[in-house]
Protein backbone atom coordinates (compact mmCIF):
# COMPACT_ATOMS: atom_id res chain seq x y z
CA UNK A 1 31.05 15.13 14.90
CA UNK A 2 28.47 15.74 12.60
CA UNK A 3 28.94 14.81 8.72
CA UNK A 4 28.00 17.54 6.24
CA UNK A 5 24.81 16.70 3.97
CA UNK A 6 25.52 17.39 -0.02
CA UNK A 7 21.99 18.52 -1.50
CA UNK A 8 21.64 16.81 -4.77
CA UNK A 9 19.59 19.17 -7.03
CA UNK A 10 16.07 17.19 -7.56
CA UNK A 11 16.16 16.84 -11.42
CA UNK A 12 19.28 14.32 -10.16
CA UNK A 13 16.16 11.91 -7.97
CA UNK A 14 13.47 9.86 -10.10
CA UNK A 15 9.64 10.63 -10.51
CA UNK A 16 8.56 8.19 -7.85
CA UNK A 17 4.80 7.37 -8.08
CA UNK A 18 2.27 5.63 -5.63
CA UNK A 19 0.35 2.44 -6.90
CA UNK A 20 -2.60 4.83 -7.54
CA UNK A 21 -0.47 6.98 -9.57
CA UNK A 22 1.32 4.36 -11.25
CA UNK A 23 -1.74 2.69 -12.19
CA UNK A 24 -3.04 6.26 -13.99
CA UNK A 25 -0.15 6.94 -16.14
CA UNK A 26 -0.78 2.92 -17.53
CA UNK A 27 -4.35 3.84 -17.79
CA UNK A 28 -5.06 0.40 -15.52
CA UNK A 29 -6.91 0.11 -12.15
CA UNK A 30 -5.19 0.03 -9.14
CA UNK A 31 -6.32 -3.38 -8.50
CA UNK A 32 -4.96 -4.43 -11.48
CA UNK A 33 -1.27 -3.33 -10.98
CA UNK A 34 -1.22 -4.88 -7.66
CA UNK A 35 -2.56 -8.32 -9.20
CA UNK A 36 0.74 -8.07 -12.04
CA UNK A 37 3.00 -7.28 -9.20
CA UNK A 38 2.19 -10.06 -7.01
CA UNK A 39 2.33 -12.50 -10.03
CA UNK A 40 5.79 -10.85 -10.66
CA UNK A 41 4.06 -9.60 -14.26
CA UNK A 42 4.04 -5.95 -13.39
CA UNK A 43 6.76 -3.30 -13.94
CA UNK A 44 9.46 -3.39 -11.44
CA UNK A 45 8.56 -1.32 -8.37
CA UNK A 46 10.13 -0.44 -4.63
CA UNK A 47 9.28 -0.82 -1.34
CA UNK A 48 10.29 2.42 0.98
CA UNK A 49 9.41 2.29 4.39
CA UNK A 50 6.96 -0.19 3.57
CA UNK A 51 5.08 1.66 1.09
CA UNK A 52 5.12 0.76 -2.61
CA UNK A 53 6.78 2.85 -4.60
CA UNK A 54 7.11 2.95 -9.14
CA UNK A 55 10.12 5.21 -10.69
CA UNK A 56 8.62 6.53 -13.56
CA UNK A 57 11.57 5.07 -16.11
CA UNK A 58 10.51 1.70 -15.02
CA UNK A 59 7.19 2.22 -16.27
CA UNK A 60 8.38 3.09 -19.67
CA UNK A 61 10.60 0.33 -19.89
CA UNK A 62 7.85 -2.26 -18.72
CA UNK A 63 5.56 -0.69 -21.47
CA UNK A 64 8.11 -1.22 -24.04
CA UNK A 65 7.97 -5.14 -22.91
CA UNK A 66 4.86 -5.23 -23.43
CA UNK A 67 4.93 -3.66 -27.22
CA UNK A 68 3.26 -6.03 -29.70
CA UNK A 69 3.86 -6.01 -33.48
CA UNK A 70 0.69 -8.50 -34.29
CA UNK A 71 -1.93 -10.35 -32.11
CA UNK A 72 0.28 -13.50 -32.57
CA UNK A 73 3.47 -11.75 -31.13
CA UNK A 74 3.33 -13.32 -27.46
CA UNK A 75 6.70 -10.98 -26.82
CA UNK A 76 8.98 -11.43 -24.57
CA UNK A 77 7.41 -13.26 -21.69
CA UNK A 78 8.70 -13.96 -17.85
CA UNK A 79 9.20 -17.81 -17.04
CA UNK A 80 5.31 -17.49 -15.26
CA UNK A 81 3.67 -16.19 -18.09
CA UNK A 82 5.16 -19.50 -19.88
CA UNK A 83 4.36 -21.75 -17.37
CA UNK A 84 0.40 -20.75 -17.77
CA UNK A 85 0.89 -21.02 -21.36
């Protein structure tokens, strides 16, 4: 027997974005958000089928990591970032 599919109206799913896309909206190079997310510096991100996938809201909450209040505000850093330190 077949199970009946519920349709979620879209505004319910996330904006997903490719790395290309991703790497727009931060106004970085593509190469560059793929160098942060295999150091584990990069926003968080997905893997669907294989591809590499960003949710929008995780973008925003990555840049709001990486706010600043001087040059000598090092922020809230990941135990890598420390370790290079």
């Amino acid at each position: 027997m077949e199970q009946a599919r519920t349709s979620l109206p879209t505004e319910h799913f996330p904006t997903v974005l490719s790395t290309e896309q991703a790497a727009k909206r931060l106004s970085l190079s593509k190469k560059t958000l793929e160098k942060l997310r295999v150091v584990g510096n990069g926003p968080k991100f997905r893997k669907l089928a294989g591809a590499v996938r960003y949710v929008e809201s995780d973008l925003i909450n990555w840049l709001e990591v990486c706010s600043r209040t001087s040059t000598s505000d090092r922020g809230r850093q990941t135990k890598k970032a420390v370790a290079r330190v």
